[in-house]
Protein backbone atom coordinates (compact mmCIF):
# COMPACT_ATOMS: atom_id res chain seq x y z
CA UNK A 1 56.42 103.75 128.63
CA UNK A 2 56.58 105.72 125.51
CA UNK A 3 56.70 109.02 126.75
CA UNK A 4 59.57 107.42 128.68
CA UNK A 5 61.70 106.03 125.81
CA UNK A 6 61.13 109.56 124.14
CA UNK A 7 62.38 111.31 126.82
CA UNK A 8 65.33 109.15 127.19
CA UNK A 9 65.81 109.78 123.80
CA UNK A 10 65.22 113.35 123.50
CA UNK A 11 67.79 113.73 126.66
CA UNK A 12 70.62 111.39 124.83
CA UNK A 13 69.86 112.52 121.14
CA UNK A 14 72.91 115.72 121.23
CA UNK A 15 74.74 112.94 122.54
CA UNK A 16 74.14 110.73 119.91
CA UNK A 17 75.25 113.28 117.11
CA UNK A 18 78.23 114.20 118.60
CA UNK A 19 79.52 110.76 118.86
CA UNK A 20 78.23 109.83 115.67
CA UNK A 21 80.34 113.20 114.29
CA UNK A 22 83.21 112.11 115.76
CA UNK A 23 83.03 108.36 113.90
CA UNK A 24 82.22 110.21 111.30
CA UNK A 25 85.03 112.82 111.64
CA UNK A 26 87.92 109.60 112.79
CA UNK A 27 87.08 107.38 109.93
CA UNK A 28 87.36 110.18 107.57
CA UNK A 29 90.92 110.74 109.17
CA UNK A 30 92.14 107.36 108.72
CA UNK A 31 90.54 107.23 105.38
CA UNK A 32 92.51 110.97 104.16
CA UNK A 33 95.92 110.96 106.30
CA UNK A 34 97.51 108.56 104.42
CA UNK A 35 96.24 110.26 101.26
CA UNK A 36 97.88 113.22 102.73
CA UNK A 37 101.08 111.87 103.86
CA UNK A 38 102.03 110.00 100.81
CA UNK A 39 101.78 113.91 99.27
CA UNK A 40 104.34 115.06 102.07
CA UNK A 41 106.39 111.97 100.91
CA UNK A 42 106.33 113.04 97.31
CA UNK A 43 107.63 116.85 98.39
CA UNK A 44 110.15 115.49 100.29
CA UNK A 45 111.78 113.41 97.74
CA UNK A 46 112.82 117.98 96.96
CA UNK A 47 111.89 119.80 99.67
CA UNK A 48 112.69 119.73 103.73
CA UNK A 49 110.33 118.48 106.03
CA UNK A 50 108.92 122.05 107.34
CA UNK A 51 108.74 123.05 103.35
CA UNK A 52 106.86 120.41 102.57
CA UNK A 53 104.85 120.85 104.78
CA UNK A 54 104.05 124.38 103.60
CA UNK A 55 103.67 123.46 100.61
CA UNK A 56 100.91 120.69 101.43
CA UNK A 57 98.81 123.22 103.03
CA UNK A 58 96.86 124.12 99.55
CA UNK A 59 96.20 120.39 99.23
CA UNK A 60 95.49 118.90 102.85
CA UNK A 61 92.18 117.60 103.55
CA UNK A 62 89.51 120.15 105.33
CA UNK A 63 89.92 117.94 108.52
CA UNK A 64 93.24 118.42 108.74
CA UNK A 65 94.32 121.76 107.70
CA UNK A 66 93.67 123.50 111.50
CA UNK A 67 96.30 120.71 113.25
CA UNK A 68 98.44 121.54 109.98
CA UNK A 69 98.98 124.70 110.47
CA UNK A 70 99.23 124.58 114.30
CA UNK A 71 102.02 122.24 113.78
CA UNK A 72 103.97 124.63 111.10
CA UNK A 73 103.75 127.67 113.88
CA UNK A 74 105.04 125.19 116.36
CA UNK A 75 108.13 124.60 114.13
CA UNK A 76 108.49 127.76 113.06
CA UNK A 77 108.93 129.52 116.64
CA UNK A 78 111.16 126.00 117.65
CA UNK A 79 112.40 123.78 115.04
CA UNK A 80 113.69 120.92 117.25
CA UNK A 81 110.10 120.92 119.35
CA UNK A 82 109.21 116.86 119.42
CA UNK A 83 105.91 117.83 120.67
CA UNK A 84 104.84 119.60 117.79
CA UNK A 85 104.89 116.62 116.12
CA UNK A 86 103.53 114.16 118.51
CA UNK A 87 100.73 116.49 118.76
CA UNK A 88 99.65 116.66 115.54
CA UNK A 89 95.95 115.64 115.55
CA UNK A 90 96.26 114.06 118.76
CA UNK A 91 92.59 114.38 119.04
CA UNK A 92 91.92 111.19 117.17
CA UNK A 93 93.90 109.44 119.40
CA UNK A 94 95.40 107.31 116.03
CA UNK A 95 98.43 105.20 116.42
CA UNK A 96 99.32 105.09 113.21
CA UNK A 97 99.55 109.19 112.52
CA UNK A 98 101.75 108.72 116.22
CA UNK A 99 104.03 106.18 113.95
CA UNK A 100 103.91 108.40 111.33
CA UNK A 101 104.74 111.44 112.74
CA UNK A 102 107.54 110.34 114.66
CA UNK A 103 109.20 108.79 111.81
CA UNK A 104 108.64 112.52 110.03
CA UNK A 105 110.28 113.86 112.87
CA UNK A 106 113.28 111.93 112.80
CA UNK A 107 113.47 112.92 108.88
CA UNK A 108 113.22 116.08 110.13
CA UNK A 109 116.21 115.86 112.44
CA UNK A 110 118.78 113.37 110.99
CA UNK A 111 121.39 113.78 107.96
CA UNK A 112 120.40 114.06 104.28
CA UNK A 113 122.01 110.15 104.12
CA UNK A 114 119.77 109.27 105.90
CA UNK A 115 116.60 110.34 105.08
CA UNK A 116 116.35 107.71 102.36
CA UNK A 117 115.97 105.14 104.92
CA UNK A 118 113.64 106.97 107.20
CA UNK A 119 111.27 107.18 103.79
CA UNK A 120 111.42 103.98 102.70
CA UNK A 121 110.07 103.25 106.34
CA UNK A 122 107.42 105.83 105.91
CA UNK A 123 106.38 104.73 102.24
CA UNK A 124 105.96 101.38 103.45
CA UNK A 125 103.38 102.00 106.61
CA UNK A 126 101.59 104.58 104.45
CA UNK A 127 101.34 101.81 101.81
CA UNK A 128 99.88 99.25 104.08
CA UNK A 129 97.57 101.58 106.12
CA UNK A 130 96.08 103.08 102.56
CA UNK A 131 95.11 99.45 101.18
CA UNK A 132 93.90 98.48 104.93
CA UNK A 133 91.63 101.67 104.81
CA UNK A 134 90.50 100.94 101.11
CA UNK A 135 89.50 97.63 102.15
CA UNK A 136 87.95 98.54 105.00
CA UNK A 137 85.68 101.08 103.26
CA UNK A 138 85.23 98.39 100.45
CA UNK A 139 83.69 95.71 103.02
CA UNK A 140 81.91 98.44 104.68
CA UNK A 141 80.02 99.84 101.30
CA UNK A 142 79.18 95.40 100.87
CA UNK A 143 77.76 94.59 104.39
CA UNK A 144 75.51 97.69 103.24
CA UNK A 145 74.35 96.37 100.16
CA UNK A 146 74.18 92.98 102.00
CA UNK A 147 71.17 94.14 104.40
CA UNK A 148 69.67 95.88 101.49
CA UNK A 149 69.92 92.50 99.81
CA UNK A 150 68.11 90.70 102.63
CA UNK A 151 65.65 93.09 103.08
């Protein structure tokens, strides 16, 4: 029965890592995006969209610097491409960097009047998903100490 639940084991174990890299990998994203979009916030307050987004390239987190710059090619060879944006770490499957995205897109495309409005709505989400994440991560680092605790 051993040798069994080794096997089994030894068969599932790349499995395993890879899944537990990708937790890994998606709550890092949902901990750092938000970071990283209140920073393209900040340069926009100055900048355009696509220049901000140049500019935030020095600072973006390692994770997602690749989708970064795919998305900054994408709008350099089309500037009205939708899909550039909707793509944008698409991987992760996130709603909220959807949301976000979109509502940098249409930033992107409408009047300087009414960008304002389009960051206010941006500032807001970004504010709630940061102090949803930082809770999150707070209650996760407790239920840790918790078991240590009980053990």
């Amino acid at each position: 029965m051993i040798v069994l639940v080794a096997t089994y084991l030894e068969y599932k174990r790349p499995y395993i890592r890879l899944k537990a890299r990708f937790k890994a990998d998606l709550s890092l994203v949902r901990y750092q995006f938000p970071i990283w979009l209140r920073q393209i916030q900040i340069l926009l307050y100055t900048n355009n969209v696509l220049n901000s987004l140049q500019l935030s390239m020095s600072s973006a987190p390692v994770i997602i610097i690749s989708d970064l710059k795919h998305l900054i090619d994408a709008l350099l060879k089309n500037p009205n491409d939708l899909h550039a944006f909707t793509d944008f770490m698409s991987d992760y499957e996130i709603t909220e960097i959807d949301r976000a995205m979109k509502l940098l897109y249409r930033t992107y495309m409408i009047e300087q009047d009414d960008t304002s409005k389009q960051l206010n709505r941006m500032i807001s989400s970004t504010t709630k998903w940061i102090r949803f994440e930082r809770l999150k991560r707070h209650e996760d680092s407790l239920k840790f100490y918790e078991w240590i605790g009980i053990i």
